[in-house]
Protein backbone atom coordinates (compact mmCIF):
# COMPACT_ATOMS: atom_id res chain seq x y z
CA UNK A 1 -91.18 70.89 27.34
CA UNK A 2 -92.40 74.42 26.28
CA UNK A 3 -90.66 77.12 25.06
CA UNK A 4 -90.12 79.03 28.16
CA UNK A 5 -87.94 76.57 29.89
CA UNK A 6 -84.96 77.68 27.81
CA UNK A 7 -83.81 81.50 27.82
CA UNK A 8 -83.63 81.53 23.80
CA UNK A 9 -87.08 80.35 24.19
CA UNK A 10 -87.92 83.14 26.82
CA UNK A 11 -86.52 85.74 24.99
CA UNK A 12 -88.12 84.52 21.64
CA UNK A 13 -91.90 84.83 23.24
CA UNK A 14 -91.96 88.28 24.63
CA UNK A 15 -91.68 92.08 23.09
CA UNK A 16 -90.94 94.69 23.97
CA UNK A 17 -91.24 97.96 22.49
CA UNK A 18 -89.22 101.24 22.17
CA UNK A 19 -90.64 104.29 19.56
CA UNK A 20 -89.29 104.96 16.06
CA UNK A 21 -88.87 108.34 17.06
CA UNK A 22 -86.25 107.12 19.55
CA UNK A 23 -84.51 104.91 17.18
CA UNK A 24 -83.87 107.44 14.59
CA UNK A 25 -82.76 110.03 17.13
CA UNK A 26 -80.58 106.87 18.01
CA UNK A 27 -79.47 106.51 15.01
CA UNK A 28 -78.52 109.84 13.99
CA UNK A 29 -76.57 110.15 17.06
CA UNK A 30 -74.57 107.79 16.60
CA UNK A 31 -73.86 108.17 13.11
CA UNK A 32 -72.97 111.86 14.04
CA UNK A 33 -70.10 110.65 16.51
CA UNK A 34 -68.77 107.97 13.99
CA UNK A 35 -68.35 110.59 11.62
CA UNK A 36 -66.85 112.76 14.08
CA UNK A 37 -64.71 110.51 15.61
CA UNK A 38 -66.27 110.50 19.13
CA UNK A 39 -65.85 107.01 19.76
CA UNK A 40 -66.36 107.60 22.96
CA UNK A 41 -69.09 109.42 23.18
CA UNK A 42 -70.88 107.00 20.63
CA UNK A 43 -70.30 104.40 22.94
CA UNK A 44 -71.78 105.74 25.77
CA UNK A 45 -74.43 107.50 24.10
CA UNK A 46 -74.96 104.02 23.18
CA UNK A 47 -75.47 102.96 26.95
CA UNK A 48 -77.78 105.14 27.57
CA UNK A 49 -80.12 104.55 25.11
CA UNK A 50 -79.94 100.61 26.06
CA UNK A 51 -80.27 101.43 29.55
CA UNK A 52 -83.36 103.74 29.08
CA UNK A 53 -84.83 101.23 26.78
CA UNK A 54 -84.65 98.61 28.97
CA UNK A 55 -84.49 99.71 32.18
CA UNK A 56 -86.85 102.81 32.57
CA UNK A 57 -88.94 102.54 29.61
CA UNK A 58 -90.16 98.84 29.62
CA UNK A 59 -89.89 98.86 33.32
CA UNK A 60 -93.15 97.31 33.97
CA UNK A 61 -93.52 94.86 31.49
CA UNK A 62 -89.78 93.71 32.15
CA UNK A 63 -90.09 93.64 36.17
CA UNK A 64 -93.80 91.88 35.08
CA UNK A 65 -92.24 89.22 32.89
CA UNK A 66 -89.34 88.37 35.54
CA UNK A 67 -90.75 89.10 38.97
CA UNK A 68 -92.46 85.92 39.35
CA UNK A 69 -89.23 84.03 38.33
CA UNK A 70 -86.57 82.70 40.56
CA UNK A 71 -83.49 84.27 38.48
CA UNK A 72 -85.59 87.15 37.26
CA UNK A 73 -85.05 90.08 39.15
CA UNK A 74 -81.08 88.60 39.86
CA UNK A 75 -80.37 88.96 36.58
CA UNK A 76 -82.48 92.44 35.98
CA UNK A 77 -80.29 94.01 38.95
CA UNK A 78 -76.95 92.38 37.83
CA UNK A 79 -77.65 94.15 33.95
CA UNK A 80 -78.17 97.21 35.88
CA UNK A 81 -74.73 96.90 37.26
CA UNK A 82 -72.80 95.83 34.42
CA UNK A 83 -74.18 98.96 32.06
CA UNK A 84 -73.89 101.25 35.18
CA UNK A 85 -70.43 100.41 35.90
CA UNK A 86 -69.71 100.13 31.90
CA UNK A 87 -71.40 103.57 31.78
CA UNK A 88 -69.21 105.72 34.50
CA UNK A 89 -66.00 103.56 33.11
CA UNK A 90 -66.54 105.39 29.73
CA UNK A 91 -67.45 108.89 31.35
CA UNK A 92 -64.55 109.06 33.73
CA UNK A 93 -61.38 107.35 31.43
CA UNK A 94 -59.53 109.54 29.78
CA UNK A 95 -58.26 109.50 25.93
């Protein structure tokens, strides 16, 4: 049995990348709102990083890893969803 047949295994042989640049502006950003209290705002500044990380940044290599699996692009769409719905649940609730 290799490695691959196990989704810890999966996820334990492939990379993906994002740019230190990004991090540190990720970072700061949220460190900005924690010390502002802007929970809030943290949070889904905090969704939209993870979505443009791994949805529209690693697009390719993500849709390349999982297209040619059964469950692949099922469970690409379905975290699309769940941070899209997460996302306008945090911009329309109010305080």
């Amino acid at each position: 049995m290799n490695d691959d047949s196990t989704f810890i295994g999966f996820l334990m042989n492939h990379n993906f990348t994002v740019t230190l640049g990004q991090i540190i502006m990720f970072f700061i950003a949220n460190s900005l709102c924690l010390l502002m209290g802007r929970f809030r705002l943290g949070l889904l500044l905090s969704y939209t990083f993870i979505f443009y990380w791994g949805f529209i940044y690693n697009r390719e290599y993500l849709l390349g890893i999982l297209g040619g699996t059964e469950w692949g692009l099922m469970l690409y769409m379905f975290c699309g969803v769940v941070i899209l719905f997460t996302f306008l649940v945090a911009s329309f609730s109010r305080e």
